[in-house]
C-alpha atoms as a PDB file:
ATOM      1  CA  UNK A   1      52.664 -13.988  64.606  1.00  0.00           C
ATOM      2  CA  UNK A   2      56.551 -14.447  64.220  1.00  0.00           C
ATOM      3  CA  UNK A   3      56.529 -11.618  62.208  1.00  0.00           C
ATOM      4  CA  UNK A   4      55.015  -9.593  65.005  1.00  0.00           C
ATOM      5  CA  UNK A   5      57.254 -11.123  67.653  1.00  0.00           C
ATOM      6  CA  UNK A   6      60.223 -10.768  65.508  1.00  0.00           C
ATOM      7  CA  UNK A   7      59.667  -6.887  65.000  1.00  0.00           C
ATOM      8  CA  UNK A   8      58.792  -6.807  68.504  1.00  0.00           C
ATOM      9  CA  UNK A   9      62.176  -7.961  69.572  1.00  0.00           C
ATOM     10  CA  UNK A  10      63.981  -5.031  67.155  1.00  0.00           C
ATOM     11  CA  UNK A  11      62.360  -2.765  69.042  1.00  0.00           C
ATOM     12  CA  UNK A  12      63.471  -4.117  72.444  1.00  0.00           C
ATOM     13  CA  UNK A  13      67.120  -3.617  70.879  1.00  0.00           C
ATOM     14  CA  UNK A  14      66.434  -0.550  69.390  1.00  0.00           C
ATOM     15  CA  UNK A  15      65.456   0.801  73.291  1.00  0.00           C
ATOM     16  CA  UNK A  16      69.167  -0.322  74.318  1.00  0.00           C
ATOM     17  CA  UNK A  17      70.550   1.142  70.923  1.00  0.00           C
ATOM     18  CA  UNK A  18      71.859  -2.115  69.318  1.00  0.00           C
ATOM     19  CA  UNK A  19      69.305  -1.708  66.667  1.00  0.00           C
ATOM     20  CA  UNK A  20      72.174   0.444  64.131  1.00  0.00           C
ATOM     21  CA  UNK A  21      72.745  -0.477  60.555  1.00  0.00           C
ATOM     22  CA  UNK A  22      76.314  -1.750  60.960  1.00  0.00           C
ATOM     23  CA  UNK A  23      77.299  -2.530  57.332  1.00  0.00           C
ATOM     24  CA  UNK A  24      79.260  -0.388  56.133  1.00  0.00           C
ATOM     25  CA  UNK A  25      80.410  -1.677  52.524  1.00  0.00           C
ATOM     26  CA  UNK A  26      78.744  -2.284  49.030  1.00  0.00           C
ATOM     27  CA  UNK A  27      76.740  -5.384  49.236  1.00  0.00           C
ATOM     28  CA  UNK A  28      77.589  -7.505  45.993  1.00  0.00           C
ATOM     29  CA  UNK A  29      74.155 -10.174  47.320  1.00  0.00           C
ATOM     30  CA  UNK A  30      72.010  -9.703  49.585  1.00  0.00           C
ATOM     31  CA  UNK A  31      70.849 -12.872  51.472  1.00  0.00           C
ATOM     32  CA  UNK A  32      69.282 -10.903  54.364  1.00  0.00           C
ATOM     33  CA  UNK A  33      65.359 -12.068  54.830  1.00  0.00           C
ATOM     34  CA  UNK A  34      62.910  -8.555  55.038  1.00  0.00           C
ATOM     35  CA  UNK A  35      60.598  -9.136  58.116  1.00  0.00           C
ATOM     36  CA  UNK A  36      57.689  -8.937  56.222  1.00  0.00           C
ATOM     37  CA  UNK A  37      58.914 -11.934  53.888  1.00  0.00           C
ATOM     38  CA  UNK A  38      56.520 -15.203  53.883  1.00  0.00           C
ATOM     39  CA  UNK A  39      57.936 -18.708  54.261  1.00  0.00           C
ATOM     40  CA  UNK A  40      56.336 -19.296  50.699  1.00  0.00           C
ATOM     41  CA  UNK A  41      58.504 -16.308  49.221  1.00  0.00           C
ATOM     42  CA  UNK A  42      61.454 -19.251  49.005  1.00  0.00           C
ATOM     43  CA  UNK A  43      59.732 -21.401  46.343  1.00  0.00           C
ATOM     44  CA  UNK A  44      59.387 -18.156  44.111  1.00  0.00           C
ATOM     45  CA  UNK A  45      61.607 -15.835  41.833  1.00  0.00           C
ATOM     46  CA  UNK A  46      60.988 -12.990  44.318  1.00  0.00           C
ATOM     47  CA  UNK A  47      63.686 -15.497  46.609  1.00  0.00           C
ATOM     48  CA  UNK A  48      67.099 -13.736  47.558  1.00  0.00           C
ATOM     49  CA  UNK A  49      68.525 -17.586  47.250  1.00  0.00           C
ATOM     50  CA  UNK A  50      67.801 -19.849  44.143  1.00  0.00           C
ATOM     51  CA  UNK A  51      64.419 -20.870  44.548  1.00  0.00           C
ATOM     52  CA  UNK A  52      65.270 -24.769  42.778  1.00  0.00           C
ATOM     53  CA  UNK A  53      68.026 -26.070  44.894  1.00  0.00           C
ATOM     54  CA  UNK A  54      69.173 -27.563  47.088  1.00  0.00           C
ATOM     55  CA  UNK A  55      66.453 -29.399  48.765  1.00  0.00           C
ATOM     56  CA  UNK A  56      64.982 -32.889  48.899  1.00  0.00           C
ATOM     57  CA  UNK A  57      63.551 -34.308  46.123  1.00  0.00           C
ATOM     58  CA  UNK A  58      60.459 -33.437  45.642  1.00  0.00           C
ATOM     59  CA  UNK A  59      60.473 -30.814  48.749  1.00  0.00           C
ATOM     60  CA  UNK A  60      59.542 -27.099  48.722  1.00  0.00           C
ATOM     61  CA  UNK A  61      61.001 -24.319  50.552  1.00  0.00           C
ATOM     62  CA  UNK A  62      57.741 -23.978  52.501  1.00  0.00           C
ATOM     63  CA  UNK A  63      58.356 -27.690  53.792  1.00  0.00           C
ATOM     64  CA  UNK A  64      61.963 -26.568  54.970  1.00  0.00           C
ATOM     65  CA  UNK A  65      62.572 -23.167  56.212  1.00  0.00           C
ATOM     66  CA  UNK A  66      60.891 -21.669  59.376  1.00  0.00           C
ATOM     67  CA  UNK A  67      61.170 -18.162  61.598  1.00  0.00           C
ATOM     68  CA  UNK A  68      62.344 -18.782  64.418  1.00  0.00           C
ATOM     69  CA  UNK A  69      61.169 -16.507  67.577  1.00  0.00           C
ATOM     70  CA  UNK A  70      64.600 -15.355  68.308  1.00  0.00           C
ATOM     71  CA  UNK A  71      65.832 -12.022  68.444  1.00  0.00           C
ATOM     72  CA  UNK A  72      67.851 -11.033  65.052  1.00  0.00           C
ATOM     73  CA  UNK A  73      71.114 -11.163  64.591  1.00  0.00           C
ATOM     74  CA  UNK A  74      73.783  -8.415  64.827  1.00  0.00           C
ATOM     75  CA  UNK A  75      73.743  -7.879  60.785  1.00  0.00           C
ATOM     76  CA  UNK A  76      69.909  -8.083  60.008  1.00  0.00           C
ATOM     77  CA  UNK A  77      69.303  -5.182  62.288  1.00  0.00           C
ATOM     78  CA  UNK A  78      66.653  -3.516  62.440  1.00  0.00           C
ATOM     79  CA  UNK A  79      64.630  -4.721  59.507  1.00  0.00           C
ATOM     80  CA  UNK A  80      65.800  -8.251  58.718  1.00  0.00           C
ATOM     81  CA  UNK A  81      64.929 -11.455  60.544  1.00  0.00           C
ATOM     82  CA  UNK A  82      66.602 -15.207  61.345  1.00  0.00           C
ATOM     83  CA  UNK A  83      65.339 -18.022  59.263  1.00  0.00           C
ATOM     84  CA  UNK A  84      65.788 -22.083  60.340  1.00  0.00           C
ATOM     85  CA  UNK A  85      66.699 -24.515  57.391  1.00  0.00           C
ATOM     86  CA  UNK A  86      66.066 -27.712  58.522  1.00  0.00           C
ATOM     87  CA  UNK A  87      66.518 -31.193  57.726  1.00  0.00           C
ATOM     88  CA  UNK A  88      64.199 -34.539  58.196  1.00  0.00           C
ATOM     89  CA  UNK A  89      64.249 -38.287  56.706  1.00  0.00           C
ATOM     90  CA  UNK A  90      63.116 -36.857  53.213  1.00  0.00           C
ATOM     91  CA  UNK A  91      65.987 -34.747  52.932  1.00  0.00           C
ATOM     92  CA  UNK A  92      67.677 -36.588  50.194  1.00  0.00           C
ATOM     93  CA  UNK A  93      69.205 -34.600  47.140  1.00  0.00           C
ATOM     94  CA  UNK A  94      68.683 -36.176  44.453  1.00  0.00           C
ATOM     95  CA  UNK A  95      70.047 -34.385  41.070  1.00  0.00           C
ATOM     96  CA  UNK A  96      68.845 -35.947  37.450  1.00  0.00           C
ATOM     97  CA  UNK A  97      67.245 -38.649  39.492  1.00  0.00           C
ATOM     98  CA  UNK A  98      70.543 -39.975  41.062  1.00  0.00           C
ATOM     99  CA  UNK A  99      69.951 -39.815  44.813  1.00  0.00           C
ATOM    100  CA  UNK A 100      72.292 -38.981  46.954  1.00  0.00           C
ATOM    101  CA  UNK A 101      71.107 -41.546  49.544  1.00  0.00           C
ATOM    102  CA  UNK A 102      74.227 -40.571  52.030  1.00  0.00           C
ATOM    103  CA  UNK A 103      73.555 -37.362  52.688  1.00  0.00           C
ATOM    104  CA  UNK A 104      70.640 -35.192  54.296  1.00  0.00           C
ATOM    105  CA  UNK A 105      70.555 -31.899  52.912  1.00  0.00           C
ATOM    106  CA  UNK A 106      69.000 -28.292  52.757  1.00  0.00           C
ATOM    107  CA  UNK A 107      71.271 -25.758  51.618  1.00  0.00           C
ATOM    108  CA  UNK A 108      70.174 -22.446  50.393  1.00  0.00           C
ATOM    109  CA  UNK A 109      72.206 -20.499  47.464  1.00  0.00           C
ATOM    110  CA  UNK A 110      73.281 -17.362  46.718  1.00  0.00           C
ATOM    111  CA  UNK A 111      74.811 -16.480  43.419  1.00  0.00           C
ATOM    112  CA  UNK A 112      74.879 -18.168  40.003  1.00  0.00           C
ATOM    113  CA  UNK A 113      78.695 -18.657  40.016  1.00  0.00           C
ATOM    114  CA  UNK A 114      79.821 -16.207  37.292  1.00  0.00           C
ATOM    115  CA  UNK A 115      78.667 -13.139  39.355  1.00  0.00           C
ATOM    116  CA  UNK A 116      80.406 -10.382  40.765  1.00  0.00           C
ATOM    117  CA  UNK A 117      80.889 -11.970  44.467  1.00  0.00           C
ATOM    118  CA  UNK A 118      83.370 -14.239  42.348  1.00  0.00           C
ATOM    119  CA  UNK A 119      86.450 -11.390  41.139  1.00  0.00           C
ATOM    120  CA  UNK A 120      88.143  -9.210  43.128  1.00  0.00           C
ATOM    121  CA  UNK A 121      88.571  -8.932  47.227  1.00  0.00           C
ATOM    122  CA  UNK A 122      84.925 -10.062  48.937  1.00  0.00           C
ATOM    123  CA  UNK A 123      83.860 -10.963  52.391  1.00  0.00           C
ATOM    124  CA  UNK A 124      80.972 -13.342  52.920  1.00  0.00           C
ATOM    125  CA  UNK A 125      78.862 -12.831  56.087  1.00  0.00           C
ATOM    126  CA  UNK A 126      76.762 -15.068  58.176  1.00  0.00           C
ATOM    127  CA  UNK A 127      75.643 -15.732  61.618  1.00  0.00           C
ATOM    128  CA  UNK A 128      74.288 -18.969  63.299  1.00  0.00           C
ATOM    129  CA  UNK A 129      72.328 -19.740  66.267  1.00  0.00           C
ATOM    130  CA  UNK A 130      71.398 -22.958  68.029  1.00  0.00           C
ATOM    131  CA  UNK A 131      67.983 -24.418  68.243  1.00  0.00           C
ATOM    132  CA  UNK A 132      67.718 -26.667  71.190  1.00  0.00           C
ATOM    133  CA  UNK A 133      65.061 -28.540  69.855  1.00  0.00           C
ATOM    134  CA  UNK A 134      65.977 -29.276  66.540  1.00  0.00           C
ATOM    135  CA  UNK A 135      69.582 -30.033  67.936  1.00  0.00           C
ATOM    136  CA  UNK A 136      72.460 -31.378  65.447  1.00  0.00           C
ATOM    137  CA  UNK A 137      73.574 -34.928  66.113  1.00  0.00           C
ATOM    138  CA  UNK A 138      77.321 -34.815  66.468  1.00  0.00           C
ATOM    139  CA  UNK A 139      78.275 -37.782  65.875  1.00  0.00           C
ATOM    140  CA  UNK A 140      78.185 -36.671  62.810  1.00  0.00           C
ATOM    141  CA  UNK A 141      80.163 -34.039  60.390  1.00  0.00           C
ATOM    142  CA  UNK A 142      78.208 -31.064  59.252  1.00  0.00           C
ATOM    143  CA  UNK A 143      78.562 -28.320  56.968  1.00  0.00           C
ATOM    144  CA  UNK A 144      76.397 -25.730  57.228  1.00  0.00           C
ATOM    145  CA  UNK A 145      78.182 -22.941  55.048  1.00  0.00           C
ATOM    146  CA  UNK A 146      80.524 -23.227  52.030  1.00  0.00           C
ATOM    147  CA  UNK A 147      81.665 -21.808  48.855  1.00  0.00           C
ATOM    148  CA  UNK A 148      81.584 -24.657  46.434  1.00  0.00           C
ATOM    149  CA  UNK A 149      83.381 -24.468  42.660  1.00  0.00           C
ATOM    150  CA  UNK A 150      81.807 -24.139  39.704  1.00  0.00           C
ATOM    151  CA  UNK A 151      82.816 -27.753  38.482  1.00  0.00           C
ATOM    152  CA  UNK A 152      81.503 -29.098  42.285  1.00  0.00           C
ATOM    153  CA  UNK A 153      84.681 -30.552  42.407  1.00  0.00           C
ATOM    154  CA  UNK A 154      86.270 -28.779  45.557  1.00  0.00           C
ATOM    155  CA  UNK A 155      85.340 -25.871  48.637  1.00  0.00           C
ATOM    156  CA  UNK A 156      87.131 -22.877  48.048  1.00  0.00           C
ATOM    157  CA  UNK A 157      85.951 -22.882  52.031  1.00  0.00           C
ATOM    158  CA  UNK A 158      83.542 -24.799  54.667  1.00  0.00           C
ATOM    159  CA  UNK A 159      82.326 -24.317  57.998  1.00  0.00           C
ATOM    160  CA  UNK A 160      81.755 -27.547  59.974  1.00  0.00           C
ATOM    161  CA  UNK A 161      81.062 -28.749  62.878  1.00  0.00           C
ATOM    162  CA  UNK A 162      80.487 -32.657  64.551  1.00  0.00           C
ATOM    163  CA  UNK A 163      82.745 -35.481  64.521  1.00  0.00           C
ATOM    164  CA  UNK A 164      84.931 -34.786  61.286  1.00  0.00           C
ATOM    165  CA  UNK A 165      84.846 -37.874  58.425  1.00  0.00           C
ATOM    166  CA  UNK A 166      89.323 -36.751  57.925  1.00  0.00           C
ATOM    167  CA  UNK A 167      90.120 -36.349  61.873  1.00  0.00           C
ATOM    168  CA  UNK A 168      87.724 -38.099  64.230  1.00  0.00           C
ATOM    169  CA  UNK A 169      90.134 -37.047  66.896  1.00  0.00           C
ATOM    170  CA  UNK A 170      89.092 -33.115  66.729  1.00  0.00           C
ATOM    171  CA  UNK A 171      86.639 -31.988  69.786  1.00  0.00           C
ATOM    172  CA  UNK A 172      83.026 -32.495  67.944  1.00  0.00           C
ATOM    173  CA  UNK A 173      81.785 -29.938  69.600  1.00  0.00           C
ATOM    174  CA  UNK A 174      83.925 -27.237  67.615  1.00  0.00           C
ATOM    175  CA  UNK A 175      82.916 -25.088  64.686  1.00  0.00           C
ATOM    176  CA  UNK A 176      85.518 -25.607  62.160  1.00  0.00           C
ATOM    177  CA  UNK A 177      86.739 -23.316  59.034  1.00  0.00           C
ATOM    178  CA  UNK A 178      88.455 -25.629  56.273  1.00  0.00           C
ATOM    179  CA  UNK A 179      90.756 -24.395  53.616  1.00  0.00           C
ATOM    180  CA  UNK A 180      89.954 -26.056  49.969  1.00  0.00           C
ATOM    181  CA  UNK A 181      92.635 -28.898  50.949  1.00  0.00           C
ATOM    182  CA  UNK A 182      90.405 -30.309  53.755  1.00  0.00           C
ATOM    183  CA  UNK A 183      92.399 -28.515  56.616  1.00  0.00           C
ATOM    184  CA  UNK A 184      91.034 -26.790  59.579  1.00  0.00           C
ATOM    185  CA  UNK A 185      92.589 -23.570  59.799  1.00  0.00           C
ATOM    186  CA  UNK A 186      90.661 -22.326  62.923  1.00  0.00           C
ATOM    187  CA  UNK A 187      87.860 -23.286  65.391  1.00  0.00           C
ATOM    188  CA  UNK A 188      85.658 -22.272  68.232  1.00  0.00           C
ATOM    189  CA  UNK A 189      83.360 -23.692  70.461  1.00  0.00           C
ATOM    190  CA  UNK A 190      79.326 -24.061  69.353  1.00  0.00           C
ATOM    191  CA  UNK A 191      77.828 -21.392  71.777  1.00  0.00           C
ATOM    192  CA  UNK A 192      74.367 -22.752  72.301  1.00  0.00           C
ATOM    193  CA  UNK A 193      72.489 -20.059  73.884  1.00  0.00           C
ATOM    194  CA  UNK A 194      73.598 -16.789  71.668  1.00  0.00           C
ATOM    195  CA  UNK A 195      74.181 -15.464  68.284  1.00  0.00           C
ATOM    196  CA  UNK A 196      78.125 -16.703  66.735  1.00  0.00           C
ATOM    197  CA  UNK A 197      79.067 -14.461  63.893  1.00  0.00           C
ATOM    198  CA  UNK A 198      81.583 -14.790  60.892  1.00  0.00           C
ATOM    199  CA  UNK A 199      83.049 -14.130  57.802  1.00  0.00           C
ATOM    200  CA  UNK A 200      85.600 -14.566  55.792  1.00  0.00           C
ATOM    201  CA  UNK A 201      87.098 -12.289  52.863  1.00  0.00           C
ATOM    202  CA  UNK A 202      88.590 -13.899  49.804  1.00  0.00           C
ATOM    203  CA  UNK A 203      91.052 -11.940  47.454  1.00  0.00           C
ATOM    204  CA  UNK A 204      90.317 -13.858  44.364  1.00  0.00           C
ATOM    205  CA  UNK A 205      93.417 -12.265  42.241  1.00  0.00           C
ATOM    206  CA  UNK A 206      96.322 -12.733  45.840  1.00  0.00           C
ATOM    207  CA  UNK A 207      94.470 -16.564  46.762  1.00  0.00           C
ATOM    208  CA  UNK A 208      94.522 -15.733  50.404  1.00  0.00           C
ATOM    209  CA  UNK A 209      91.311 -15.619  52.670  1.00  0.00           C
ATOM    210  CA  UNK A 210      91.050 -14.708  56.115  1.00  0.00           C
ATOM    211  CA  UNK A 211      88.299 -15.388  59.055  1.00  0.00           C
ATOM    212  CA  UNK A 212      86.446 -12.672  61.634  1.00  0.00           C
ATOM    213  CA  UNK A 213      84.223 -13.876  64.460  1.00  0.00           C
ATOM    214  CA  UNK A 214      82.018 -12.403  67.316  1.00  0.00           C
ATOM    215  CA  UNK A 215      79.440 -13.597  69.285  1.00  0.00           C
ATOM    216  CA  UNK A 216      76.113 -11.844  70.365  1.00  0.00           C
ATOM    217  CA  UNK A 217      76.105  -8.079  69.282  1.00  0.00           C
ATOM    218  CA  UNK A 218      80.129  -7.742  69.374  1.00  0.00           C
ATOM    219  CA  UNK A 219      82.215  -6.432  66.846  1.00  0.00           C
ATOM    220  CA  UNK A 220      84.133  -8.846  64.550  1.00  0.00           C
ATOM    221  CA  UNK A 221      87.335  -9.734  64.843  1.00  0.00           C
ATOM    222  CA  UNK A 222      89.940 -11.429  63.007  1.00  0.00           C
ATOM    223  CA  UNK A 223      90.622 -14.627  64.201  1.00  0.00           C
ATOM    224  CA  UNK A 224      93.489 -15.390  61.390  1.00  0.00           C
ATOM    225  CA  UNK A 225      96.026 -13.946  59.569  1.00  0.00           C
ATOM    226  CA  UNK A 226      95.623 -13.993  55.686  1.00  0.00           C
ATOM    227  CA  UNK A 227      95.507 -17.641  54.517  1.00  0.00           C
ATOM    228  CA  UNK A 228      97.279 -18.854  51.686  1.00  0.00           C
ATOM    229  CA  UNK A 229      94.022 -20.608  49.398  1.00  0.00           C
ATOM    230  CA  UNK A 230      93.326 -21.695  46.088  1.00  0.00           C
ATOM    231  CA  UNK A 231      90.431 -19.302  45.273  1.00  0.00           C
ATOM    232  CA  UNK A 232      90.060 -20.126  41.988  1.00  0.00           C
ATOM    233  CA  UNK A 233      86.964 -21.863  40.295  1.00  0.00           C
ATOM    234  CA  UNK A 234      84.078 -19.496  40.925  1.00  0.00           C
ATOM    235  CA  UNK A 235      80.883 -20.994  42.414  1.00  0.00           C
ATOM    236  CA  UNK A 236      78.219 -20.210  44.975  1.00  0.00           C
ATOM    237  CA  UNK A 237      77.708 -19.510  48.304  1.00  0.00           C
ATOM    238  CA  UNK A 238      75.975 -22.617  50.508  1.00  0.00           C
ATOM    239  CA  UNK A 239      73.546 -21.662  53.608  1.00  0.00           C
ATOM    240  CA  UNK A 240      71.794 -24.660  55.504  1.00  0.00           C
ATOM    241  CA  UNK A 241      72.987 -27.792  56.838  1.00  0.00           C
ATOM    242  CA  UNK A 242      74.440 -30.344  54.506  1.00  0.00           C
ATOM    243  CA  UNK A 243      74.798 -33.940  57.376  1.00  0.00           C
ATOM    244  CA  UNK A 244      77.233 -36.320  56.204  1.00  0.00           C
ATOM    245  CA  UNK A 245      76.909 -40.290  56.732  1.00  0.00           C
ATOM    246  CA  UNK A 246      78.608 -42.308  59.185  1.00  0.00           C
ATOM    247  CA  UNK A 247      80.066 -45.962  58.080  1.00  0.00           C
ATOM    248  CA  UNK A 248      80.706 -44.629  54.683  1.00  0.00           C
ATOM    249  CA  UNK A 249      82.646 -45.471  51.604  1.00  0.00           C
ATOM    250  CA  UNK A 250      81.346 -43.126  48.996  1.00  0.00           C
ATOM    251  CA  UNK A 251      80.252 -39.903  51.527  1.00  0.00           C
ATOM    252  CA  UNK A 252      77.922 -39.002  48.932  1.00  0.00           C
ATOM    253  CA  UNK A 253      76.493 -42.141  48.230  1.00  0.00           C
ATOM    254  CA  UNK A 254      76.361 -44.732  51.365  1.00  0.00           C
ATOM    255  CA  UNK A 255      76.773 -44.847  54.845  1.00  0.00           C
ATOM    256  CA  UNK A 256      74.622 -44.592  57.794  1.00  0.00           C
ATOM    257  CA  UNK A 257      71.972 -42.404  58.917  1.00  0.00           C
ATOM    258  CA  UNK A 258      69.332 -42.487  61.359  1.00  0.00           C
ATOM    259  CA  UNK A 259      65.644 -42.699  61.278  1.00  0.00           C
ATOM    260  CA  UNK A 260      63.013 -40.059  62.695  1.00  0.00           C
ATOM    261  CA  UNK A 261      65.129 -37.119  62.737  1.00  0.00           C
ATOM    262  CA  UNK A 262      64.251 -33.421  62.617  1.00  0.00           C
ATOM    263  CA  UNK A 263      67.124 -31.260  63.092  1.00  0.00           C
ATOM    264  CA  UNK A 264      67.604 -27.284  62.137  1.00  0.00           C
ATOM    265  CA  UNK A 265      70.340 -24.247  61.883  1.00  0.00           C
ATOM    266  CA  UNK A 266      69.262 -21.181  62.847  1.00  0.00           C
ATOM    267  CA  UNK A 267      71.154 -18.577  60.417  1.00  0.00           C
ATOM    268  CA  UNK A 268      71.085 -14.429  59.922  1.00  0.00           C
ATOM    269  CA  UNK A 269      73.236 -12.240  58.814  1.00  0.00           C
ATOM    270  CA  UNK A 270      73.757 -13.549  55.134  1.00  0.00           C
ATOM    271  CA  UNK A 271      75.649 -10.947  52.365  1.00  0.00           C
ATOM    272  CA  UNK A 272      78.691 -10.942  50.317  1.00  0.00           C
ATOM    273  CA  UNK A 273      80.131  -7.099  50.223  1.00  0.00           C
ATOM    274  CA  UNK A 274      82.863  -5.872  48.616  1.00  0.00           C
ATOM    275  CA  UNK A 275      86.196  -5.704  50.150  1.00  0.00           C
ATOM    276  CA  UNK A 276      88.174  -3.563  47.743  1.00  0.00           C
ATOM    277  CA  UNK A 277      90.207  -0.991  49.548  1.00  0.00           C
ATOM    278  CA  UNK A 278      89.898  -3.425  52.250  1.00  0.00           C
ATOM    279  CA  UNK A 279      86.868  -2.564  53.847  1.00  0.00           C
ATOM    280  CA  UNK A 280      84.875  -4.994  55.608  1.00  0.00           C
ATOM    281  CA  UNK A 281      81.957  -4.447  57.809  1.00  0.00           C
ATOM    282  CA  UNK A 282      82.881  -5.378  61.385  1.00  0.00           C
END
């Protein structure tokens, strides 16, 4: 049925001629879901993401991802849909048995960290929608895309949003873009009714990055000028939401969370292309 609906919504676009291919450079991975893909196609090799991680323990894909009846976003036109990764009490990563209790987690990955999306000049793509039902409590700091090293010792970048754990004084309502030292280099405000797209190209070999946004079916724009980053590390690109603790000491390992929640990210849209030549799909 969301399948049908889904395909039936591409169609409505296609009538007003938004439904275009609008990619326009070699995709290095494609994170893009097929219409015709089945929530159980996440637990299996046949997965654009890795089909192990990073979930709670004990959870499958199947108990975590859903299709949302929303219309697609601006990059999965005409034959890709939206997926929603959400998040729930049981939510708790919990890698060679060591649980980490202070976090509630679902984060989808693309890449193995020694692949191609990790040399040269690349742009990573996604797009993110809200659903009001499975809201985000923001009293609290999100991510809910990042690049993360090799070593997991550092963000090359993150996209966050809530009441930030380094500045509680920042509007909690903002998305934010962080650098790998923790700083927000640029923000906008959570549009809660329509598609918000980004991305942001890395040059690997030059360490600079820079950050393109739209909303709805607009063409992206950059929002920065090149960035001064340390690119280095490798690693793997991080699509879900990923809630950090309030109270905390550790982050990882204490603070508080509540009971009973359900809450979900709606995201489309998801490739790394290659930016050599600098060509980026707007």
């Amino acid at each position: 049925m969301v399948t049908l609906i889904a395909s039936l919504l591409v169609s409505s676009l296609a009538a007003i001629g938004l439904a275009k291919p609008v990619v326009k450079c070699p995709v290095i991975l494609e994170g893009r879901v097929p219409l015709n893909t089945t929530v159980d196609t996440f637990d299996t090799s046949a997965s654009r993401f890795n089909p192990d991680f990073v979930k709670g323990a004990n959870l499958t894909w199947f108990q975590i991802i859903q299709f949302p009846s929303t219309a697609p976003s601006k990059f999965d036109l005409p034959i890709n849909k939206a997926i929603e990764v959400t998040i729930d009490d049981r939510s708790i990563f919990a890698p060679g048995g060591n649980a980490q209790i202070g976090f509630r987690r679902a984060d989808l990955l693309l890449g193995n960290g020694s692949d191609e999306s990790n040399i040269g000049v690349k742009t990573f793509h996604w797009s993110t929608k809200q659903d009001r039902f499975a809201k985000l409590n923001l009293t609290h700091e999100y991510m809910t895309v990042w690049h993360e090293t090799n070593d997991f010792s550092a963000n090359q970048f993150s996209f966050n949003t809530g009441l930030l754990l380094s500045d509680t004084s920042l509007d909690k309502s903002l998305w934010k873009v962080l650098d790998r030292n923790n700083n927000v280099i640029w923000s906008t405000k959570i549009a809660w009714d329509t598609w918000q797209n980004f991305a942001i190209t890395m040059d690997m070999d030059k360490n600079m990055l820079q950050v393109y946004y739209s909303k709805g079916y607009d063409t992206l724009k950059a929002v920065t000028q090149l960035v001064v980053n340390d690119n280095s590390g490798g690693g793997q690109f991080h699509v879900g939401i990923l809630k950090k603790p309030t109270e905390t000491k550790t982050v990882v390992y204490d603070g508080y969370q509540e009971s009973g929640i359900f809450e979900g990210q709606i995201h489309g849209g998801i490739f790394i292309e290659d930016s050599a030549g600098e060509c980026i799909s707007l």
